[in-house]
Structures are given as structure tokens and as C-alpha cells.
Protein backbone atom coordinates (compact mmCIF):
# COMPACT_ATOMS: atom_id res chain seq x y z
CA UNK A 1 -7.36 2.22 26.33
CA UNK A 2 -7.51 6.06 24.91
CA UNK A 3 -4.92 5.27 22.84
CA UNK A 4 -6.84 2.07 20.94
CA UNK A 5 -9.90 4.07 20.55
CA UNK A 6 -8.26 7.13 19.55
CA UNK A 7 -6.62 4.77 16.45
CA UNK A 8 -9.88 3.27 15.91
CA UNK A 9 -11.36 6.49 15.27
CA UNK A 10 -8.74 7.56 12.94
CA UNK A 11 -8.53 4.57 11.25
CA UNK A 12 -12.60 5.30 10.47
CA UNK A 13 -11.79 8.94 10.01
CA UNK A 14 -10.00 7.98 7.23
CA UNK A 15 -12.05 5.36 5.76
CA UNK A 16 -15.17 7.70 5.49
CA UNK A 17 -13.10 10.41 4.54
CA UNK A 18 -11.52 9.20 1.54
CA UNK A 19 -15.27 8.74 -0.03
CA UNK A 20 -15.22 6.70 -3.34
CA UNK A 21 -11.62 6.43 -3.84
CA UNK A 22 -10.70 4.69 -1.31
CA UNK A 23 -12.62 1.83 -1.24
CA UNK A 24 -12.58 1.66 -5.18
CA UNK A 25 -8.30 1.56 -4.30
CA UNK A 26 -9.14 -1.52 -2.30
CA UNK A 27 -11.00 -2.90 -4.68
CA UNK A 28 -8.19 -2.82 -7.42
CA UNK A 29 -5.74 -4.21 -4.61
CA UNK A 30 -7.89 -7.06 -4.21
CA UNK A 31 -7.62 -7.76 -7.88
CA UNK A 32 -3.95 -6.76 -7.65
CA UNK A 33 -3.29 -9.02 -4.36
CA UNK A 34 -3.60 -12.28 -6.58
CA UNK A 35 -1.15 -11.62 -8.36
CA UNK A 36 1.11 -9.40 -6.31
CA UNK A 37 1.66 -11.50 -3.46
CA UNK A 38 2.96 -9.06 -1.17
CA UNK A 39 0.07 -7.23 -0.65
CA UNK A 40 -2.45 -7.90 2.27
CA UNK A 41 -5.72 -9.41 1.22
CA UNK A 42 -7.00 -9.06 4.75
CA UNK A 43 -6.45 -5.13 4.94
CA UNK A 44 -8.44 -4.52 1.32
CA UNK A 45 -11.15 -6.71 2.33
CA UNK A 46 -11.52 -5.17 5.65
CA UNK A 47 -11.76 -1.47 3.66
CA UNK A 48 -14.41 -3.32 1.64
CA UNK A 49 -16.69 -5.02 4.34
CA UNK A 50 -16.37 -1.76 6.28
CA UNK A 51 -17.36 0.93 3.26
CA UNK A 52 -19.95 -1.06 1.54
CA UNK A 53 -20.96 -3.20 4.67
CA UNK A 54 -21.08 -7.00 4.95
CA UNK A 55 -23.60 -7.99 2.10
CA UNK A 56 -22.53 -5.74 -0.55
CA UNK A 57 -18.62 -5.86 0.80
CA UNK A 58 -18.61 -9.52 0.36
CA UNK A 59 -19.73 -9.42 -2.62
CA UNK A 60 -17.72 -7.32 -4.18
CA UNK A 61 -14.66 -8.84 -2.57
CA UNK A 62 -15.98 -12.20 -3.40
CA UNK A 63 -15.86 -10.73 -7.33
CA UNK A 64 -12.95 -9.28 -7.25
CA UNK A 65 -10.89 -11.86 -5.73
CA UNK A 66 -12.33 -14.65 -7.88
CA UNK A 67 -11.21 -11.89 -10.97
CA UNK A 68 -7.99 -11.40 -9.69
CA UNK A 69 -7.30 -15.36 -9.24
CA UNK A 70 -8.62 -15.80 -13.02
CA UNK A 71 -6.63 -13.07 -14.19
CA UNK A 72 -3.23 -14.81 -12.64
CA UNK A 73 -4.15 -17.98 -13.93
CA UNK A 74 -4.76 -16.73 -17.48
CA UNK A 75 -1.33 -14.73 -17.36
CA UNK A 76 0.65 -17.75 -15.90
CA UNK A 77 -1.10 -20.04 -18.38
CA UNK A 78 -0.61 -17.90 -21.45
CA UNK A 79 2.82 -16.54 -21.00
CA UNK A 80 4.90 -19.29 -18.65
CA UNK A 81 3.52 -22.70 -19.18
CA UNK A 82 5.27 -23.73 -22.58
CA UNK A 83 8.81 -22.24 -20.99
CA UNK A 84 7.62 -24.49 -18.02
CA UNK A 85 6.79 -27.43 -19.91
CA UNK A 86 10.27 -26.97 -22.04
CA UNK A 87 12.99 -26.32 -19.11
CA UNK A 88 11.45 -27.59 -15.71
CA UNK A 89 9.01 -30.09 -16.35
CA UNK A 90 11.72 -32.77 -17.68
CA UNK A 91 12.67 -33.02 -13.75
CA UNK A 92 11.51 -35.63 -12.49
CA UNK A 93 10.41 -34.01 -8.90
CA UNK A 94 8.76 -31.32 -10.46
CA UNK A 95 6.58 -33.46 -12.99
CA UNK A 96 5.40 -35.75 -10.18
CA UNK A 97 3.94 -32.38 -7.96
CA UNK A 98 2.22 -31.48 -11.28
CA UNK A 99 0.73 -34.58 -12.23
CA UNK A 100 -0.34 -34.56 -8.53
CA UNK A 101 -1.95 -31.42 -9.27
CA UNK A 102 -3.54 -32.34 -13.01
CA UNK A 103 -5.18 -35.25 -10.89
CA UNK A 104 -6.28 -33.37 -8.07
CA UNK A 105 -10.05 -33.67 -7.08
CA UNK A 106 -11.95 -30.41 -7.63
CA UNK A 107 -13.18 -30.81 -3.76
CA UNK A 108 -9.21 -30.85 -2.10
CA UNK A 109 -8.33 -27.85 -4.56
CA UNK A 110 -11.69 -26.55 -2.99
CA UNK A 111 -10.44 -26.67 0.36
CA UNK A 112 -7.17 -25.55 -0.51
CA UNK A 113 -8.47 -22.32 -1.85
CA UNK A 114 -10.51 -21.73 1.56
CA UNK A 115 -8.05 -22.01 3.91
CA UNK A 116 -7.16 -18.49 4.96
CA UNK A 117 -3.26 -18.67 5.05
CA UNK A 118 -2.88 -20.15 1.74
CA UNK A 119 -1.19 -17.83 -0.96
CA UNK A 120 -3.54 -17.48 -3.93
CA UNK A 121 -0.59 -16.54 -6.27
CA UNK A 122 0.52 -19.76 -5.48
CA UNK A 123 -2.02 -21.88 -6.45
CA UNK A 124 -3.02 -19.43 -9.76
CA UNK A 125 0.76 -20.65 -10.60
CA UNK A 126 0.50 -24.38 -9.61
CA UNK A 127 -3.42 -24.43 -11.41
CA UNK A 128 -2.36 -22.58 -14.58
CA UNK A 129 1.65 -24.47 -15.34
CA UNK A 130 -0.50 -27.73 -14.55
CA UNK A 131 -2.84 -29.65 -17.35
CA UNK A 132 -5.99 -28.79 -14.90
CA UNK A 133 -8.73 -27.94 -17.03
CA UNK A 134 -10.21 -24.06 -16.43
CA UNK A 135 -13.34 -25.15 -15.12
CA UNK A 136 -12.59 -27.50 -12.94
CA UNK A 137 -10.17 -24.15 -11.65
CA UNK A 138 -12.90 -22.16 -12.01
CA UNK A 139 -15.20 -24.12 -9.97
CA UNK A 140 -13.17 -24.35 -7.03
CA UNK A 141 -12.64 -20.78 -6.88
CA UNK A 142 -16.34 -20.35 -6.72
CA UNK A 143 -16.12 -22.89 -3.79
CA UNK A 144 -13.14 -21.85 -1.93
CA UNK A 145 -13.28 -18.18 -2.12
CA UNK A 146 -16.80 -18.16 -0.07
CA UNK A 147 -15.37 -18.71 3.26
CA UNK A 148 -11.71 -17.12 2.52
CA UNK A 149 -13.43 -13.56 2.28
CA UNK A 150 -16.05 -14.27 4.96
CA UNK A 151 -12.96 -15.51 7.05
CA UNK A 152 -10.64 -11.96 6.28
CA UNK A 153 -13.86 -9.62 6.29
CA UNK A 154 -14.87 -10.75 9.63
CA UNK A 155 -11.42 -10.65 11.21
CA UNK A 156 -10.70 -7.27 9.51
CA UNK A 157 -13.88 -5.71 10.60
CA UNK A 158 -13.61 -7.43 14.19
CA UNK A 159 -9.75 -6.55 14.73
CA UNK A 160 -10.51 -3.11 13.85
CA UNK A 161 -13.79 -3.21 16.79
CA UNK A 162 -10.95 -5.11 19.17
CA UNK A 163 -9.20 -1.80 19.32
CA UNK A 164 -12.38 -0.44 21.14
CA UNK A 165 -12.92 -3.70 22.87
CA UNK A 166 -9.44 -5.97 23.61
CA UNK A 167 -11.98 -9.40 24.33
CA UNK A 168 -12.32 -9.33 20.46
CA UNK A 169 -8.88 -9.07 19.83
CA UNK A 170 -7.83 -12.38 21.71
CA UNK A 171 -10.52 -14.23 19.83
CA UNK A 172 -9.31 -13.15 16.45
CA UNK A 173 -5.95 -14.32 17.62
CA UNK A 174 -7.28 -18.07 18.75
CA UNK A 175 -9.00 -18.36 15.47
CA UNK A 176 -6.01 -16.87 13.51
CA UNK A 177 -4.17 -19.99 15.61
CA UNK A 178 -6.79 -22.39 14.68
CA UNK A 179 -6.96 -21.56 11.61
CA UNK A 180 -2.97 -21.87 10.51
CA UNK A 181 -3.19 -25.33 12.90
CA UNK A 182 -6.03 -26.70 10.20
CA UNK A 183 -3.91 -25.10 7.55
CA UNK A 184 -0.83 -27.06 8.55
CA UNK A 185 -2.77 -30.13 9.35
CA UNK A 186 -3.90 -30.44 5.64
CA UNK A 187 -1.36 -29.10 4.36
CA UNK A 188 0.62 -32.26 5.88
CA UNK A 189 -2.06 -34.66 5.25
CA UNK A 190 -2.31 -33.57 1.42
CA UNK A 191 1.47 -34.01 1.34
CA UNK A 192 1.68 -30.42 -0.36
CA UNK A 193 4.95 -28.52 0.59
């Protein structure tokens, strides 16, 4: 038990003592993380939530991660859709996913962009090479992003009190579980591989 508060208290140690720059770090990764997929969301929101608390940390995460997504898309959209359109789109496999995603309803792209586990790099990429118009992007960003940093601020904040408490910890884990099972469970019900 010494040994999970003692790591707590460094981990806050070093949160409060890297003053502005650290957080403001985060807060680039978070732009970064949308289009570096690598990176862990969950840790730079966590940083966030826990320097700037949870009304001001979600916002600014909220921002940023709606910036970083728009940022991706514009990048893909500019630079890789007419190679795209030219080389891969003739197969037939890959044009049916895409018209499957030009005609997908703003409220399943929604959801998509909520679910936790869902790689935003990924769906920048699908949104931008597809014919889906920016706002209708745009708007479901808005949507989706809402509960995707409420979802990693509270766990991130939470995990880091489970390391005082261990009760915390196995609740972040069930809804970590749940949350992949509803993942999975639209993931197979909107056929999307």
C-alpha cells in the first residue's frame, strides 16, 4: 500500500512541479495524439483534468482534441485523397467501405467518435479520403468528442486516486471492460472492421 501512495505522490510531485510547461506539453500531445497514433490520449488528458481541474481541463482537452482531429483531416484531405482516389479507390473492396462512409449518418459517425477505444487517426483518415462533407465531420466531432474526454479525464484522474485507494482501480477496470464490450458490439453491428 506504501508503495501505491508513495507513486501517487510522485506522480503529483511532478505534475505541480513542472508548473506551466507541463501541462502546456500535454496540451500539444493532445493535438499531436490525432495524428500520431501512438501516443496516449488518456495520459495527456489526465495531465489536463488534473492541472487545470475538471471544468477548465475539459475544456481545453475538449479544444484541443477537436483541433487535432481537424488538423488530421485537413492534412489527409489535402495531401492523400487524389493519390487515394487515383491508385486504391479503383478496388472494388475499398470503394464499397468508402461509399459506406460518404453515406454514413452524421449520428453513427457520432457514436463512433465517442466510443473510447476507437483510434481518432483512423477515422480523420476514413472522414477526410471519403466524399463526407466537412461539416457534417465537423459536427460529429462536436458530438462525439463530449463524452470521449469526459470518459479518459475521469479514468485518468480516478486511476491515478486508485493508487491511494485499490476499490477505484477495479471499477475503472469494469468500465474499461464495458466499455471495449459496447465498442465491439457496434463495431460488429455497424459492420466496420
Amino acid at each position: 500500500m506504501d508503495f501505491f501512495n508513495d507513486l501517487y505522490n510522485n506522480i503529483m510531485t511532478l505534475i505541480a512541479s513542472s508548473s506551466f510547461y507541463g501541462p502546456l506539453l500535454a496540451c500539444l500531445l493532445i493535438v499531436l495524439e490525432s495524428i500520431i497514433p501512438i501516443l496516449p490520449l488518456f495520459v495527456f488528458i489526465s495531465i489536463v483534468f488534473i492541472a487545470y481541474g475538471y471544468v477548465f481541463g475539459f475544456l481545453i482537452a475538449y479544444i484541443l482534441t477537436i483541433v487535432g482531429c481537424i488538423i488530421s483531416f485537413i492534412l489527409v484531405r489535402k495531401l492523400l485523397t487524389k493519390h487515394f482516389d487515383r491508385k486504391l479507390r479503383k478496388k472494388m473492396k475499398i470503394d464499397k467501405l468508402m461509399k459506406k462512409i460518404d453515406k454514413m449518418k452524421l449520428s453513427t459517425l457520432s457514436l463512433i467518435i465517442a466510443i473510447p477505444f476507437t483510434p481518432a487517426f483512423l477515422i480523420n483518415i476514413c472522414a477526410a479520403l471519403s466524399k463526407m462533407e466537412f461539416k457534417k465531420y465537423f459536427y460529429s466531432l462536436l458530438i462525439g468528442k463530449i463524452s470521449l474526454v469526459f470518459f479518459w479525464g475521469f479514468i485518468g484522474t480516478s486511476l491515478l486516486e486508485s493508487l491511494k485507494n485499490p476499490k477505484i482501480l477495479i471499477i475503472i477496470v469494469i468500465m474499461l471492460i464495458l466499455a471495449y464490450i459496447i465498442s465491439r458490439i457496434v463495431t460488429k453491428k455497424l459492420d466496420i472492421d
